[in-house]
Structure formats: C-alpha cells, structure tokens
N, C-alpha and C. Protein backbone atom coordinates (compact mmCIF):
# COMPACT_ATOMS: atom_id res chain seq x y z
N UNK A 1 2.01 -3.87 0.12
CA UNK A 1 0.96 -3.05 -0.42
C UNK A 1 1.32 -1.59 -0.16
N UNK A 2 1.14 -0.82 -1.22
CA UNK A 2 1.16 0.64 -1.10
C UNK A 2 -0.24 1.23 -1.44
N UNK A 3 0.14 2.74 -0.86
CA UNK A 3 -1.40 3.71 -0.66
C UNK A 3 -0.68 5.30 -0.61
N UNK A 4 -1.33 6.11 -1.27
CA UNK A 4 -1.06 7.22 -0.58
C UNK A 4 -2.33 8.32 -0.37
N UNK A 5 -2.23 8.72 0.55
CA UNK A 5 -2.85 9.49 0.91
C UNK A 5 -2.94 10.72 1.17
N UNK A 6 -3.83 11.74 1.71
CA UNK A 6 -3.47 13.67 1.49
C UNK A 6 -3.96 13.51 3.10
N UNK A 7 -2.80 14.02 3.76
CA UNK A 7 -3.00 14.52 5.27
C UNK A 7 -2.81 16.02 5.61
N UNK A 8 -3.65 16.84 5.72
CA UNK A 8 -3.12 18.00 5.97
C UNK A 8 -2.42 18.90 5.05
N UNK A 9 -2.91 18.09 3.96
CA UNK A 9 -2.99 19.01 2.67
C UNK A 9 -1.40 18.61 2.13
N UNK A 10 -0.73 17.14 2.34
CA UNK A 10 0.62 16.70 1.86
C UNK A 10 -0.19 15.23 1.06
N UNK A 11 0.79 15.11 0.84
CA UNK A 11 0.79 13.26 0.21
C UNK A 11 1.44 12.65 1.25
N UNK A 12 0.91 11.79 1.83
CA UNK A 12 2.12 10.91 2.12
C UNK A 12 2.42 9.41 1.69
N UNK A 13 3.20 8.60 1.38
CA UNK A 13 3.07 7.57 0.75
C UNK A 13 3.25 6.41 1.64
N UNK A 14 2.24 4.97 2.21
CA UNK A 14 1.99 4.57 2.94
C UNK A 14 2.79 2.83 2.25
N UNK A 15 3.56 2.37 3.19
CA UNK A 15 3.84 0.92 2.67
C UNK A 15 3.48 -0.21 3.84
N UNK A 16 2.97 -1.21 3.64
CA UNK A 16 3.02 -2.34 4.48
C UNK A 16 3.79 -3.67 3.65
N UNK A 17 4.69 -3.93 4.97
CA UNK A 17 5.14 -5.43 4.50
C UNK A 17 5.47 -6.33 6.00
N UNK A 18 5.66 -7.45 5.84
CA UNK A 18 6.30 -8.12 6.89
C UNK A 18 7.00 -7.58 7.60
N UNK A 19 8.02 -6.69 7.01
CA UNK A 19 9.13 -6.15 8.06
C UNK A 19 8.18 -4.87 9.02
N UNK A 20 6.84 -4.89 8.32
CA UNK A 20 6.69 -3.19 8.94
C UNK A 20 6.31 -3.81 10.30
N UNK A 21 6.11 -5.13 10.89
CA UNK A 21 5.91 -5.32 12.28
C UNK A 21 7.16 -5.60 13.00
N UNK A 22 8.16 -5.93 12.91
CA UNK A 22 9.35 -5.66 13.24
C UNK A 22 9.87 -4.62 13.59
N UNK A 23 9.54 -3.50 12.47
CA UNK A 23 10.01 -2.24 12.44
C UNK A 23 9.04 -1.22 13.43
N UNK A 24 8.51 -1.69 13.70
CA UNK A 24 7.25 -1.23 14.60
C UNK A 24 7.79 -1.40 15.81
N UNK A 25 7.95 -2.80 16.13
CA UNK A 25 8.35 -3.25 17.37
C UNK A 25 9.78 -2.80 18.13
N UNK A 26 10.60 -2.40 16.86
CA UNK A 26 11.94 -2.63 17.05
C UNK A 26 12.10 -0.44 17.68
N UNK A 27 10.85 -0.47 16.68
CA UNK A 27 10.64 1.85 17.50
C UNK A 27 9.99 1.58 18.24
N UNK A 28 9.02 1.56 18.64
CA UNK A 28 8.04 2.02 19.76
C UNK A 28 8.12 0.79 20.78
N UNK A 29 8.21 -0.53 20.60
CA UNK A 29 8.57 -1.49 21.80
C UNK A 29 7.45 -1.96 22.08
N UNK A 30 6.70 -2.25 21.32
CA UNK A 30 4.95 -2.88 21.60
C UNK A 30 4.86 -3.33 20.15
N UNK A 31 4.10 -4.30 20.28
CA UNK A 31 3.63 -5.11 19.10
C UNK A 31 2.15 -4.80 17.97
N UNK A 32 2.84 -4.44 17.12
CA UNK A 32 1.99 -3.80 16.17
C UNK A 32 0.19 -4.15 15.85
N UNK A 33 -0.04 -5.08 15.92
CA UNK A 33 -1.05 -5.90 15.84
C UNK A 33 -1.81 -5.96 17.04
N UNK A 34 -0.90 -6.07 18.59
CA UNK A 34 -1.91 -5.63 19.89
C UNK A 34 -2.07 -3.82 19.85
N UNK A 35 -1.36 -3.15 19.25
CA UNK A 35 -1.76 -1.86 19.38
C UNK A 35 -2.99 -1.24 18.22
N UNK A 36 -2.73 -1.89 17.22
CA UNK A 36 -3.45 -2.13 16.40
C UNK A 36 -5.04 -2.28 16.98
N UNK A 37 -5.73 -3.08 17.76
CA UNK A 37 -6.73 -3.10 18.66
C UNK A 37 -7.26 -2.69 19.18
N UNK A 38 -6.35 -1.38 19.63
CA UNK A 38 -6.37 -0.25 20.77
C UNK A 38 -7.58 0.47 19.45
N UNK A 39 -8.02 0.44 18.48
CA UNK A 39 -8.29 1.02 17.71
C UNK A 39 -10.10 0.81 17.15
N UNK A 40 -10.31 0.00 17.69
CA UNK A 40 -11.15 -0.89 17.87
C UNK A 40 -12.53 -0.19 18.30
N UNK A 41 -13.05 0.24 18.09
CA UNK A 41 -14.72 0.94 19.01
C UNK A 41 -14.24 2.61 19.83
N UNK A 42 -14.03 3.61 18.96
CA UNK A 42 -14.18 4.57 20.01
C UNK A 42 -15.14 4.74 21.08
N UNK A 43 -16.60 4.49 20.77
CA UNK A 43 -17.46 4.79 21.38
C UNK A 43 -17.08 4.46 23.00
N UNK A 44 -17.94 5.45 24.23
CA UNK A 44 -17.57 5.28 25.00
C UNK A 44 -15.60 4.92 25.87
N UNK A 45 -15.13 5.77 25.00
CA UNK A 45 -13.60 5.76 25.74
C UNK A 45 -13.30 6.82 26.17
N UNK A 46 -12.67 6.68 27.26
CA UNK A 46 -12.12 8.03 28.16
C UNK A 46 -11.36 8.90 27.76
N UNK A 47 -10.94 9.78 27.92
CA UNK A 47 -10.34 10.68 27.25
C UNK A 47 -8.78 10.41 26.97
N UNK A 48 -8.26 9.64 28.50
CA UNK A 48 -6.75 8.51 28.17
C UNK A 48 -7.01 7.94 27.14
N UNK A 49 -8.05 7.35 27.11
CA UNK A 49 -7.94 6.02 25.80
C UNK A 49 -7.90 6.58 24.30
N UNK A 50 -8.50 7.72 24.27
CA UNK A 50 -8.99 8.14 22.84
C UNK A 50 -7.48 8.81 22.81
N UNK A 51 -6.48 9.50 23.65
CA UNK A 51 -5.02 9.93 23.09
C UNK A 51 -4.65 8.79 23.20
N UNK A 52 -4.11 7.63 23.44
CA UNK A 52 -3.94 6.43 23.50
C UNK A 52 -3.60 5.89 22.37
N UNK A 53 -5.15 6.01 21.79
CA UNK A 53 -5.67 5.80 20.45
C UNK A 53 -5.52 6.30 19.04
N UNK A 54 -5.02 8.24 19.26
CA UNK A 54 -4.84 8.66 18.55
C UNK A 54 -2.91 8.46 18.49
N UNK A 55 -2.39 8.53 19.29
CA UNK A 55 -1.21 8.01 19.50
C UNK A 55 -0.59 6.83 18.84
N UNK A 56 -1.25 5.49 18.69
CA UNK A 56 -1.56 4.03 17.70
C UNK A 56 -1.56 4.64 16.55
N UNK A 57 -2.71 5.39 16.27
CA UNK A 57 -2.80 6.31 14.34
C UNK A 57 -1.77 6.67 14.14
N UNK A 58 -0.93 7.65 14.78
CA UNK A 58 0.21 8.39 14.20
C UNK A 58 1.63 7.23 14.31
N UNK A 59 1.72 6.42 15.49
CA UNK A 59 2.72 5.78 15.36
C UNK A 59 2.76 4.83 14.11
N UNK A 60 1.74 4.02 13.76
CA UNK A 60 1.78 3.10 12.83
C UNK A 60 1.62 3.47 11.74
N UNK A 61 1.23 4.99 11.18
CA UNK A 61 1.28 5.90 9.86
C UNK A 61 2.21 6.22 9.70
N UNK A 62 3.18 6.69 10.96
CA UNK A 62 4.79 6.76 10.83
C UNK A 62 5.45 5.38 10.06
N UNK A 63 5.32 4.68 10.94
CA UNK A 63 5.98 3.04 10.47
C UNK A 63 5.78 3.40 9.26
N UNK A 64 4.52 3.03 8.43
CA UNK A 64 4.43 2.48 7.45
C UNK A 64 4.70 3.69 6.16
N UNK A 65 4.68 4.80 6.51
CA UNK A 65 5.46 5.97 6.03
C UNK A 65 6.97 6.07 5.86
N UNK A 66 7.55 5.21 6.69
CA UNK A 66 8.94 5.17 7.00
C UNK A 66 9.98 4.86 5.93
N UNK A 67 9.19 4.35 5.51
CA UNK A 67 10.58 3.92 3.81
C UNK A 67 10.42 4.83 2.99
N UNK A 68 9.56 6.36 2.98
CA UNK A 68 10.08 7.22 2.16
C UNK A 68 10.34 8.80 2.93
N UNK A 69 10.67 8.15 3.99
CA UNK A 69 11.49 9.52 4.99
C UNK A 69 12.60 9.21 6.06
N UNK A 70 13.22 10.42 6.43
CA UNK A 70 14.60 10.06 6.69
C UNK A 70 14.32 10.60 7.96
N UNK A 71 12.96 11.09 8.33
CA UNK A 71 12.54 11.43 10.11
C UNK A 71 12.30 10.66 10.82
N UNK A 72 12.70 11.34 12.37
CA UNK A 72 12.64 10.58 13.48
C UNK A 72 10.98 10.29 13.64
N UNK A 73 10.52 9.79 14.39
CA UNK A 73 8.35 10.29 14.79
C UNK A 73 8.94 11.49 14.98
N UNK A 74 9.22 12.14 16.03
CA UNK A 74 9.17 13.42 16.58
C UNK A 74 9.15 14.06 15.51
N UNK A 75 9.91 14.32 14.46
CA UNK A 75 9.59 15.14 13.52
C UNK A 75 9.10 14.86 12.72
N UNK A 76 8.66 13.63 12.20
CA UNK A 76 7.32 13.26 11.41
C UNK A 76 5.89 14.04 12.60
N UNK A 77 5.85 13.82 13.45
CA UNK A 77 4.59 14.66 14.46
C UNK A 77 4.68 16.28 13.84
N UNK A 78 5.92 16.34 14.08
CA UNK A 78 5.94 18.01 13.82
C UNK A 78 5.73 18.79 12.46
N UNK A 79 4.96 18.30 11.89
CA UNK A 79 4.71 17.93 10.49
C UNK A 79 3.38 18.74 10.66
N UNK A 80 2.63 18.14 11.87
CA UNK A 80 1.29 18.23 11.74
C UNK A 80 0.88 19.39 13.28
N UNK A 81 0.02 20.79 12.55
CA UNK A 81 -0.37 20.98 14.00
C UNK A 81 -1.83 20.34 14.66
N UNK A 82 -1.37 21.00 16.06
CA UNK A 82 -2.87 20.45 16.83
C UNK A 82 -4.05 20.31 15.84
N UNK A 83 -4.24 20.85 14.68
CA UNK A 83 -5.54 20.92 14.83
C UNK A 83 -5.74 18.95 13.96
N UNK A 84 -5.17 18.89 13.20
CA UNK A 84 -5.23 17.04 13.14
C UNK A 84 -6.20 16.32 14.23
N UNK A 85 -5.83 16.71 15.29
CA UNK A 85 -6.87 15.34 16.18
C UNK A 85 -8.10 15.75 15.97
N UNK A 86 -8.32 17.06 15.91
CA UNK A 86 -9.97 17.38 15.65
C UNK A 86 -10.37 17.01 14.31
N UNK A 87 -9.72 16.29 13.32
CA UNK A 87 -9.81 16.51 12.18
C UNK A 87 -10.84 15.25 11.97
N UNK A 88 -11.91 14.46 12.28
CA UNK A 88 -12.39 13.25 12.14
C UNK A 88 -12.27 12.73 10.76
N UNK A 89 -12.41 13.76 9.53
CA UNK A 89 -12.12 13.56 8.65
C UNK A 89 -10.85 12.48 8.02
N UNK A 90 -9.69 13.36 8.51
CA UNK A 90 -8.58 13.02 8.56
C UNK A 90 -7.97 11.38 9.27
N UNK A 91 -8.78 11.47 10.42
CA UNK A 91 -8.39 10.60 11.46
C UNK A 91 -9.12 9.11 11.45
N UNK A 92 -10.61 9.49 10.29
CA UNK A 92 -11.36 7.91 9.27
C UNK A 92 -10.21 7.43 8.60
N UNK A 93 -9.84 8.39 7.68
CA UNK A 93 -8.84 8.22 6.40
C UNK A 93 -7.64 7.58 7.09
N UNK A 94 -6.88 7.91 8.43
CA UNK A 94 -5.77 7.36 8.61
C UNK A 94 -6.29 6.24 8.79
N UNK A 95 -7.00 5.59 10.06
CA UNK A 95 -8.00 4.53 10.36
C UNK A 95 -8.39 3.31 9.31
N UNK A 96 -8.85 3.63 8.11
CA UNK A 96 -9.57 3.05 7.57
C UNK A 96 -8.41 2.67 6.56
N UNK A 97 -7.39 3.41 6.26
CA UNK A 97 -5.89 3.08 5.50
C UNK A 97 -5.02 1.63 6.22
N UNK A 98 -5.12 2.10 7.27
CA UNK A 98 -4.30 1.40 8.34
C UNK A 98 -5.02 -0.03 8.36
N UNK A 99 -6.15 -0.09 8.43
CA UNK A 99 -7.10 -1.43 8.05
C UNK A 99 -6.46 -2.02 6.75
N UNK A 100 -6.68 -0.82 5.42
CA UNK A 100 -6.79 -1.86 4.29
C UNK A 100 -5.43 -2.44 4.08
N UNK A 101 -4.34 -1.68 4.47
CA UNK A 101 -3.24 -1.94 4.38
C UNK A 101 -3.10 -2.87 5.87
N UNK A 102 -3.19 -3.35 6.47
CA UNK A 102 -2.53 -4.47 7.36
C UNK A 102 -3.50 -5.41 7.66
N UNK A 103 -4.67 -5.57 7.00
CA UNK A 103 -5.25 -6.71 6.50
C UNK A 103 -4.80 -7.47 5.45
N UNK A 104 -4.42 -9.08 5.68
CA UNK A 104 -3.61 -9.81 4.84
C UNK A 104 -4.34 -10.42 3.92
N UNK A 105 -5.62 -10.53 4.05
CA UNK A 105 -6.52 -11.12 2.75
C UNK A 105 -7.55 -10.10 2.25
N UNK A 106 -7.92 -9.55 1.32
CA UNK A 106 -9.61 -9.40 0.70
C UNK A 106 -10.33 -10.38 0.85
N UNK A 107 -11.26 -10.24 1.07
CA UNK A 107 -12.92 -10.44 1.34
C UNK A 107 -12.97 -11.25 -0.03
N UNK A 108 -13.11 -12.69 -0.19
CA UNK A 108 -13.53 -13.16 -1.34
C UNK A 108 -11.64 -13.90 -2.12
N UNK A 109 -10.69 -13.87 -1.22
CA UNK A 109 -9.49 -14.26 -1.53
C UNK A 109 -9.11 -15.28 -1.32
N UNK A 110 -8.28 -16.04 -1.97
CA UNK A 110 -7.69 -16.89 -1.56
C UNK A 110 -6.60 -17.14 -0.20
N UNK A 111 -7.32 -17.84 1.20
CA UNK A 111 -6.54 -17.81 2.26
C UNK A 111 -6.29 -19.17 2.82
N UNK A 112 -5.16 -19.42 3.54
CA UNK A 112 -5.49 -20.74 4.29
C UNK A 112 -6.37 -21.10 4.92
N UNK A 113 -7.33 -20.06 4.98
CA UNK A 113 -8.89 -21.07 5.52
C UNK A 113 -10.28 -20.78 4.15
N UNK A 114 -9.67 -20.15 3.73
CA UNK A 114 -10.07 -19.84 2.58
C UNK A 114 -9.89 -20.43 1.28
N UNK A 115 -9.38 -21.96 0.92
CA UNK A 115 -9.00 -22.14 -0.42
C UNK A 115 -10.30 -22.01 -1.32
C-alpha cells in the first residue's frame, strides 16, 4: 500500500509491504510491530515516553519512506527542524498514516477470521 503525504510543507511518499518489517528490523534492531505499540495512548506519559514515542513516528516514516530515498535516518531527521514535535498537527497525520498503512485488513474485509 502507498500514501503520500505533506510534512513540513514536502511530499513524502509512504510504502508498506512485508519487507518493510524486516527492513525495520534489519535498521533500528527492534521489531516493528512491538514498537509500533509504543504508540498506543499518549495520555498520561512521561516525558521519556512521549520522545520514545515520537522517536517510533520518525523511525517507521523513515522505513516506509525508504524506497524513494537514498538517506541515511540521520539525514532523513535533518530534513525536519525542531519545530515538528510541536507540530500535533503533523504528528496525527504521521500517526494515523502509520495505522492505515500497517493495518492488514479494512474494517468490513475479507480476513482469515473474517471470511
């Protein structure tokens, strides 16, 4: 599945596939789907947890960004200044992307528990 989206006033073009948890795992060394979680209820999180958290957003927007750039993260980050984390705007839109794209069924689809 593809998506693209306007971050900071760019496009960027977003892909998910099978390999993007591999490719996840194989950069950052944690498993896409438990970090994925980390994502789960801001309310009430400490200030570790919420960079933590915002940290999960950018790594897995990287991933799935990754098949149409030739940057490391570090310079995919450097892309963006500070002001991004304040951006709530911004930071639904990555959030709520990152959902539709690494959710494997729609609501009303045909699934193995679903025929």
């Amino acid at each position: 599945m593809e998506k693209t989206i306007k971050l900071a006033g760019r496009d960027y073009k977003l892909k998910a596939s099978l390999g993007t948890i591999i490719k996840y795992r194989e950069v950052f060394g944690s498993e896409l789907f438990g970090d994925v979680k980390l994502l789960d209820g801001l309310k009430d999180k400490s200030e570790e947890e919420v960079s933590k958290i915002i940290d999960v957003i950018f790594r897995i927007t990287y991933i799935l960004h990754r098949p149409y750039t030739s940057k490391t993260y570090d310079e995919f980050l450097d892309d963006f200044d500070f002001s991004i984390i304040s951006d709530v705007d911004s930071l639904q839109l990555l959030a709520k992307t990152i959902g539709e794209l690494l959710t494997p069924y729609k609501e009303g689809s045909k699934s193995p528990s679903n025929p």
